[in-house]
Protein backbone atom coordinates (compact mmCIF):
# COMPACT_ATOMS: atom_id res chain seq x y z
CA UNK A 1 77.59 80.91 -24.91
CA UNK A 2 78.23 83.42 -21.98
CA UNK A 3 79.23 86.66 -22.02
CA UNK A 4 81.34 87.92 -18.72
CA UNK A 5 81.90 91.80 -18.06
CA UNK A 6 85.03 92.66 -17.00
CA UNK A 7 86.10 96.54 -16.80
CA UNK A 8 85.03 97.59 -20.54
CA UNK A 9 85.56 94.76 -22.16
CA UNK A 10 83.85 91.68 -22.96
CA UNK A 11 84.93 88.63 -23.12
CA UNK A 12 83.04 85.87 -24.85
CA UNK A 13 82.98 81.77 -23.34
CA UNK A 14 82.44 78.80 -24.86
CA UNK A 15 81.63 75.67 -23.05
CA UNK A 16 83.18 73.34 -26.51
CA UNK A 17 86.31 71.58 -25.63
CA UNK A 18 86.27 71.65 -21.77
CA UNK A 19 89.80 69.89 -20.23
CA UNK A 20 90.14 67.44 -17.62
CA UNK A 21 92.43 68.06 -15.10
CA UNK A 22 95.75 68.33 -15.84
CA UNK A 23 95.17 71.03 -18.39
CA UNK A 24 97.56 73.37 -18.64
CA UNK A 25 96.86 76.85 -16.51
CA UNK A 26 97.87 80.36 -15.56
CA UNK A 27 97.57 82.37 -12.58
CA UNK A 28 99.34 85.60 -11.35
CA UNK A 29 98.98 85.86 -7.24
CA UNK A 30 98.39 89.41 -5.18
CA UNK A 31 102.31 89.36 -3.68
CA UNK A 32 104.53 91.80 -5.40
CA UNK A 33 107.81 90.97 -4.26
CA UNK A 34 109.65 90.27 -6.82
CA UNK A 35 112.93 92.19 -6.60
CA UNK A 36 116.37 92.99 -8.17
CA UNK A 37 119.21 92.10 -5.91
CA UNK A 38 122.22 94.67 -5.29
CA UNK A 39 125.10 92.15 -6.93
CA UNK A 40 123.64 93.31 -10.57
CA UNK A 41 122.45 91.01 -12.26
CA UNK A 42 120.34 88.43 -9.88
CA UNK A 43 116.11 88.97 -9.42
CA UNK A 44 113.67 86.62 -6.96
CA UNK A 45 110.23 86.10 -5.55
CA UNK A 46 106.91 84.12 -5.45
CA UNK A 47 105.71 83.13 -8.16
CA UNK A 48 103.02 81.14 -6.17
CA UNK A 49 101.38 81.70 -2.78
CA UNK A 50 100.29 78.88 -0.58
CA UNK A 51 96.85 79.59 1.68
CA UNK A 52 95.66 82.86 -0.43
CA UNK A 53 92.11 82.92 -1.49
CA UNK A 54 92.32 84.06 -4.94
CA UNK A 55 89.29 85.07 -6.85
CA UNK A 56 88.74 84.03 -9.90
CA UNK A 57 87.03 86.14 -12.24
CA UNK A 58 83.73 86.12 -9.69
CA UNK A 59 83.19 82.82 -10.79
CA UNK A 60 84.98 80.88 -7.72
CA UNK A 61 87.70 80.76 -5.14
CA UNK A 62 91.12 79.14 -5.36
CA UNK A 63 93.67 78.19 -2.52
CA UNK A 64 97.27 76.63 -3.48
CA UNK A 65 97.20 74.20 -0.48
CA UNK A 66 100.70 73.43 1.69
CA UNK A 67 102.22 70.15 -0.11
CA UNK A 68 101.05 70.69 -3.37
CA UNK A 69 104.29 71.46 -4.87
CA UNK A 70 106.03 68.45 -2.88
CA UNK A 71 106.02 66.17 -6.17
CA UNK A 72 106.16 68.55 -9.09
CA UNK A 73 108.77 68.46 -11.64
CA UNK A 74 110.77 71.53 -11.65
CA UNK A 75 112.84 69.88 -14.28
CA UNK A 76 112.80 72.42 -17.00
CA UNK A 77 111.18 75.72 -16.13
CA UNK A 78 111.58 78.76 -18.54
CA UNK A 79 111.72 82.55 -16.98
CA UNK A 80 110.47 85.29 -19.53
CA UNK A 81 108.61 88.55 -19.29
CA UNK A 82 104.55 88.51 -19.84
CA UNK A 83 105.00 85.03 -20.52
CA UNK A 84 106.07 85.90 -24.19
CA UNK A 85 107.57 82.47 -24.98
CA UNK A 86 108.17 83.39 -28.41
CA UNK A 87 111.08 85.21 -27.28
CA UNK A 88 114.54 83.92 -25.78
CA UNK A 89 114.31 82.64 -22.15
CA UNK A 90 115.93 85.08 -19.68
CA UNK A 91 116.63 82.27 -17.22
CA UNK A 92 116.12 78.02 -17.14
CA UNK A 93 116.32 75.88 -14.56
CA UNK A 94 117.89 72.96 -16.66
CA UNK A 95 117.53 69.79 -13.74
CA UNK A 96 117.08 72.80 -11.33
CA UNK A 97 120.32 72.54 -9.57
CA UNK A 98 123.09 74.92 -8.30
CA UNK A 99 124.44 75.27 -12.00
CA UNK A 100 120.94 76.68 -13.32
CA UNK A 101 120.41 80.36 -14.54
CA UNK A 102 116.90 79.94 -12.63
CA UNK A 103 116.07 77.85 -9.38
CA UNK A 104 112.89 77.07 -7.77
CA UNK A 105 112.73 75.80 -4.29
CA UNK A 106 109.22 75.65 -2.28
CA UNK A 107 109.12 77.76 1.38
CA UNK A 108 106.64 78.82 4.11
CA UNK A 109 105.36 80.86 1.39
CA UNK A 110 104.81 79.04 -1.72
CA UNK A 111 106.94 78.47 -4.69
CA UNK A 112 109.86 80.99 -4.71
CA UNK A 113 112.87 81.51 -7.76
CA UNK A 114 115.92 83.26 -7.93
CA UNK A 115 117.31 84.45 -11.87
CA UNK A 116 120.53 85.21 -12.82
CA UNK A 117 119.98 87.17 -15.76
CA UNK A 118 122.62 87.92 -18.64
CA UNK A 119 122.43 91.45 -18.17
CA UNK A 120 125.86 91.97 -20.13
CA UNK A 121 124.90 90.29 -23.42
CA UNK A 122 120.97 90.55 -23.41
CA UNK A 123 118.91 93.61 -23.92
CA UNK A 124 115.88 92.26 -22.29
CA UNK A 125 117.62 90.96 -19.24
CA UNK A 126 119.39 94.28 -19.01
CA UNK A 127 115.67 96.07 -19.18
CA UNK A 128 113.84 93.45 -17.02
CA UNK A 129 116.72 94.07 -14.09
CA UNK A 130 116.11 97.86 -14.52
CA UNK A 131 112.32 97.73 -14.44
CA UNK A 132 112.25 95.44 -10.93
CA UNK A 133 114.84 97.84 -9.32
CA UNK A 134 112.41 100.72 -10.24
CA UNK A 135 109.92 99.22 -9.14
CA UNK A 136 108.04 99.29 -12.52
CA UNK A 137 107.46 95.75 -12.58
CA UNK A 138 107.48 93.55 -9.23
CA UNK A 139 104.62 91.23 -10.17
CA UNK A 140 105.27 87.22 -11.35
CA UNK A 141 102.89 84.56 -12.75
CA UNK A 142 103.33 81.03 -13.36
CA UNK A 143 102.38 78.48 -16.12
CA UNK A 144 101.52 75.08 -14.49
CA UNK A 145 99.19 71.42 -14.19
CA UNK A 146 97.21 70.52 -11.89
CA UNK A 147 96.87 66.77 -10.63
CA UNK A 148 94.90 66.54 -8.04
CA UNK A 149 92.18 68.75 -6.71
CA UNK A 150 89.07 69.35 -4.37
CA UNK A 151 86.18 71.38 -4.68
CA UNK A 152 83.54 72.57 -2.03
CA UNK A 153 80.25 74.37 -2.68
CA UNK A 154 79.73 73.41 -6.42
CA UNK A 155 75.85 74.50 -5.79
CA UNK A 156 76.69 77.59 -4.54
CA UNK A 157 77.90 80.63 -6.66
CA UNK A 158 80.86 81.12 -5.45
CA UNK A 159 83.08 77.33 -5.07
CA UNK A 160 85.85 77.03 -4.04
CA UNK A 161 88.67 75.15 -5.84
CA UNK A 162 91.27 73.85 -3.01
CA UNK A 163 94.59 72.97 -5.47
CA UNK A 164 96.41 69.92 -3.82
CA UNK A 165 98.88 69.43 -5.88
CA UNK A 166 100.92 70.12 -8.96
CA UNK A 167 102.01 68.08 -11.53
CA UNK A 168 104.16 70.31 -13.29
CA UNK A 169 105.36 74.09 -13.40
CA UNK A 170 106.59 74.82 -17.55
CA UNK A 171 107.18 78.76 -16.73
CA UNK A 172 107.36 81.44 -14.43
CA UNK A 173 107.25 85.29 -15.60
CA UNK A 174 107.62 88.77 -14.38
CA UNK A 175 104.22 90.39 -15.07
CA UNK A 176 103.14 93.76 -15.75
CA UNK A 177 99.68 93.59 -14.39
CA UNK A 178 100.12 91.29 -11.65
CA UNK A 179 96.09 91.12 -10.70
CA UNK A 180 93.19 92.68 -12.22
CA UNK A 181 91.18 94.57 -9.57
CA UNK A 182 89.62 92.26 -7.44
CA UNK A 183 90.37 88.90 -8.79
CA UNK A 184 93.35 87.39 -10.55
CA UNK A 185 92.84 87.03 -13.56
CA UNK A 186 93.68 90.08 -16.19
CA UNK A 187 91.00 91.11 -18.87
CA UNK A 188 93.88 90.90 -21.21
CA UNK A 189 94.78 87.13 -20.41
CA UNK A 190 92.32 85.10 -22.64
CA UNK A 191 93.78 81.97 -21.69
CA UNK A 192 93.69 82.68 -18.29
CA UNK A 193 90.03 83.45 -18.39
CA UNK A 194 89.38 80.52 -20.58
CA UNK A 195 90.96 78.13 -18.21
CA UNK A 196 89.77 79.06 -15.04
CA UNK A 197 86.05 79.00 -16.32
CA UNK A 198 86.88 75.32 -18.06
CA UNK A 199 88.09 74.16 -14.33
CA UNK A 200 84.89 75.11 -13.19
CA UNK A 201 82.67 73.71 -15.85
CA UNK A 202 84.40 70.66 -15.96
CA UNK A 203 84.41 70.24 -11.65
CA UNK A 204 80.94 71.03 -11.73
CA UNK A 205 79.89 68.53 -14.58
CA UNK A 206 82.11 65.55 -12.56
CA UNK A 207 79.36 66.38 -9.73
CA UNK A 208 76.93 65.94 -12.07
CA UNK A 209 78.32 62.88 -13.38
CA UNK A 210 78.56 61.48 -10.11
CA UNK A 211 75.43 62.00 -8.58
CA UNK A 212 73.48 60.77 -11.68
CA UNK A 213 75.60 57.33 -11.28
CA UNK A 214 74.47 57.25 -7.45
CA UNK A 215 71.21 57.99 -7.95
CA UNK A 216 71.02 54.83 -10.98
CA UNK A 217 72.85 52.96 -8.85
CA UNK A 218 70.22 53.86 -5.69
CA UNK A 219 67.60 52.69 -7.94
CA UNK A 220 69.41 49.28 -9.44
CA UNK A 221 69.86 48.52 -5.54
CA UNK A 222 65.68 49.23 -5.11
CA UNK A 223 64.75 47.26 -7.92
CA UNK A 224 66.96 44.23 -7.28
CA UNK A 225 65.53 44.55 -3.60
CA UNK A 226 62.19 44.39 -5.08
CA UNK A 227 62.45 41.60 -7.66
CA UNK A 228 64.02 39.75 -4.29
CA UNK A 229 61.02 40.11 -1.97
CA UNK A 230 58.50 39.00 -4.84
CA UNK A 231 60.43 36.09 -5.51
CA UNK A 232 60.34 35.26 -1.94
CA UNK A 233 56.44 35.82 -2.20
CA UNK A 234 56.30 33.66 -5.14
CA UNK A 235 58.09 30.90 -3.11
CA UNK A 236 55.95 31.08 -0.12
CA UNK A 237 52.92 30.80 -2.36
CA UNK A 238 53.86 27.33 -3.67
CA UNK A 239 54.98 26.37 -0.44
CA UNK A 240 51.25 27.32 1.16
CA UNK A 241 49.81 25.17 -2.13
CA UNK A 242 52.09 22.32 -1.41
CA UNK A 243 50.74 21.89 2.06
CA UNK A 244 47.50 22.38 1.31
CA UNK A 245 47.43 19.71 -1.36
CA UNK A 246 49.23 17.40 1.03
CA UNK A 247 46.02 17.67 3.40
């Protein structure tokens, strides 16, 4: 069990139940520009930044690489506030199309959406439009899979975790608390913390894996080698007897 300080708080990891990738994740990204358009009722921004170096919770680095969001299914993607899914969606994308309350498309800079929010018959839309136009709230955060990844400097202390792509985006929120003071991830986001440290455990343990199996595979290759050349030895041995029997 580990114990990580962050701010006052502490926040207790396990190492039980570590995912393989394609776990489901959570990151909020240092670009607060998500903003309420003048026609009322409309709100967009970037959920997701390609090429930022993100810290994670001191533990390692993470880049969104360009491309990763060329395959990912944007099918069904819910827009809510704090990611409180428990509560009606604000927006959906619904086949992500021109007829959807939210759309996703991918730019220069990442993953970007646009909401049309309900602010006539919902409450929460109506508050959510006033907060980004006020500027109380201009940070997002997106729920998401990863399916195919690349890490460099596992034996160092701080990795880094280069994410090529993404299998999958469920959600994208307006956050309160876009980034905790020099990393990403918020004290109060438990499952945030828990996955990023399981990505790392579970990247680092692969290496493991892998070297272990080169290493026993290193030594099959040296033993078979060796039970080669004494057979060979045994061989020429008979063949000396054999001749000198014929004299």
């Amino acid at each position: 069990m580990q114990i990580k300080q962050m701010g006052k708080e502490k926040i207790k990891l396990s190492k039980k139940n570590l995912p393989k990738k394609g776990n489901q994740e959570r990151r909020n990204f240092n670009i607060a520009d998500l903003r309420a358009l003048s026609d009322g009722n409309t709100v967009e921004g970037h959920p997701a930044v390609y090429d930022q170096v993100t810290n994670i919770a001191g533990w390692f680095n993470e880049v969104i690489e360009r491309g990763a969001f060329n395959n990912t299914d944007f099918t069904d993607v819910l827009f809510s506030v704090n990611h409180d899914l428990d509560k009606i969606p604000l927006a959906r994308s619904r086949n992500n199309n021109a007829n959807s309350t939210l759309q996703l498309q991918v730019d220069d800079t990442g993953l970007a959406m646009k909401a049309n929010l309900d602010i006539a018959n919902n409450a929460d839309a109506k508050s959510l439009y006033s907060a980004i136009s006020r500027g109380d709230i201009n940070g997002m955060s997106f729920i998401f899979w990863v399916s195919d990844e690349e890490w460099e400097g596992l034996d160092t202390d701080m990795p880094t975790r280069h994410i090529r792509a993404i299998s999958k985006v469920q959600e994208v929120s307006a956050v309160s608390f876009p980034a905790y003071t020099g990393t990403d991830i918020n004290a109060r986001d438990q499952f945030a913390l828990d996955s990023a440290k399981k990505a790392l455990d579970n990247a680092r343990n692969k290496e493991l894996d892998s070297s272990r199996q080169q290493r026993e595979q290193t030594n099959k290759n040296n033993s078979d080698s060796e039970k080669r050349e004494q057979l060979e030895f045994e061989k020429l041995k008979y063949q000396i007897l054999i001749d000198l029997e014929r004299k």
